[in-house]
Protein backbone atom coordinates (compact mmCIF):
# COMPACT_ATOMS: atom_id res chain seq x y z
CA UNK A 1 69.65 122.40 101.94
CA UNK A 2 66.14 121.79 102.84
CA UNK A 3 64.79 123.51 105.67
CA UNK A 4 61.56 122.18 107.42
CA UNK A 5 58.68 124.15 107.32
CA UNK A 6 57.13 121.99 110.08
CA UNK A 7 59.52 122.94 112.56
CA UNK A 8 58.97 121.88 116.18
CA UNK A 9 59.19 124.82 118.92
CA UNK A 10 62.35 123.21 120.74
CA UNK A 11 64.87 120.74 119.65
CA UNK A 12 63.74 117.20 119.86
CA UNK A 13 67.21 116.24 120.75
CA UNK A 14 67.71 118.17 123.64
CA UNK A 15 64.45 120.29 124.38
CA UNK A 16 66.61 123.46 124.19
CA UNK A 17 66.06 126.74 121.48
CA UNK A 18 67.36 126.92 118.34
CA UNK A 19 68.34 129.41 115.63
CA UNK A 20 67.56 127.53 112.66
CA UNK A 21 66.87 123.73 111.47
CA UNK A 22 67.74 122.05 107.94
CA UNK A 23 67.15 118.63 106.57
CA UNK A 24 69.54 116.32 104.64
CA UNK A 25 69.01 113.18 103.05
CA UNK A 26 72.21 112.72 101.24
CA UNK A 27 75.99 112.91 103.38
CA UNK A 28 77.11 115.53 104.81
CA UNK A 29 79.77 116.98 107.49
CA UNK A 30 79.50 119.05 110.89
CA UNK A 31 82.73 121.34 112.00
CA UNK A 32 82.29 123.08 114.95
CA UNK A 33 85.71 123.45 116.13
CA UNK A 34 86.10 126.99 115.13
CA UNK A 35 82.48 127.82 114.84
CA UNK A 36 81.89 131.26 116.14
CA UNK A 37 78.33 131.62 115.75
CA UNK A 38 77.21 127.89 116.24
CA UNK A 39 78.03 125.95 119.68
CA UNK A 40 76.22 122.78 119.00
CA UNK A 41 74.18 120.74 116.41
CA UNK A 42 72.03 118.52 117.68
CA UNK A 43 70.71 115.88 114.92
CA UNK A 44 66.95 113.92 114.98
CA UNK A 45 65.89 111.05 112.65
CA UNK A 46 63.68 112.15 109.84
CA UNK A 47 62.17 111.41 106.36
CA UNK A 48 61.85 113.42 103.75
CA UNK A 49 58.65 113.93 101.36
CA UNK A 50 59.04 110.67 98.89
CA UNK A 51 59.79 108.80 102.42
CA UNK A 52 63.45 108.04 102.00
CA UNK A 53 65.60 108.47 105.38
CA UNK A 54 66.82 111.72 106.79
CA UNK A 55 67.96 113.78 109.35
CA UNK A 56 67.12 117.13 110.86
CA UNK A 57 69.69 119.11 112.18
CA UNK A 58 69.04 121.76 114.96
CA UNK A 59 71.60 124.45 115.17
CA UNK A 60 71.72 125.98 118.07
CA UNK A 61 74.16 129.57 119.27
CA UNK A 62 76.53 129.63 122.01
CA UNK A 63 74.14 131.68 123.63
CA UNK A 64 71.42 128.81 123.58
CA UNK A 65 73.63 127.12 125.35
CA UNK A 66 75.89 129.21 126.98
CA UNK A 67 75.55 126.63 130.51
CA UNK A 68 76.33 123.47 129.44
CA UNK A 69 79.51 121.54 129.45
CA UNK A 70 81.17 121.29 125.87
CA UNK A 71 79.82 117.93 125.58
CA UNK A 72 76.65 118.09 127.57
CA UNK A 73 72.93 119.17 126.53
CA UNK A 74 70.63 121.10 129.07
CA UNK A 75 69.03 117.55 129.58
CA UNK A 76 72.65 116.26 130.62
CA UNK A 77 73.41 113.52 127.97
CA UNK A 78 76.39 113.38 126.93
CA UNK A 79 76.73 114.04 122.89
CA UNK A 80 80.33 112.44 122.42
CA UNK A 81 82.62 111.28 124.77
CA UNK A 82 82.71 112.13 128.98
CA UNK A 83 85.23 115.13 130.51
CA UNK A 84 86.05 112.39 133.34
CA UNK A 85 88.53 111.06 131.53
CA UNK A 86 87.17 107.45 131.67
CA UNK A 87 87.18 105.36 129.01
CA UNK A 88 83.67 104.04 130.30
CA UNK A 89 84.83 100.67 130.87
């Protein structure tokens, strides 16, 4: 795991804090069902140093974002999904 040393101040996702920041270039996979120290991940397009495609990921705690609806940021976007139970049709 790469981790950025050019790390913005906020998330660029979501324009909340964050506890740390990595970068990937290759696959990888995000659980945070039973996560007890992460709440969210929030991801950002990226490159990495010989230009090939990446993606920064911003982890932030459940106390970063203690307010927000499981599947809202601060900002209000939903990340996956709506708690309306529409199907957004």
């Amino acid at each position: 795991m790469y981790v950025p040393a050019d790390r913005p101040e906020t998330c660029p996702a979501c324009g909340e804090p964050y506890e740390s920041a990595s970068r990937h270039a290759g696959g990888f996979a995000v659980n945070l069902l039973e996560n007890e120290r992460y709440r969210r991940v929030c991801f950002h397009p990226a490159t990495t140093a010989d230009g090939e495609p990446a993606l920064d990921c911003f982890h932030h705690t459940h106390a970063e974002v203690g307010g927000c609806r499981e599947n809202e940021s601060p900002s209000g976007a939903v990340a996956f999904g709506t708690d309306d139970g529409e199907d957004g049709e």
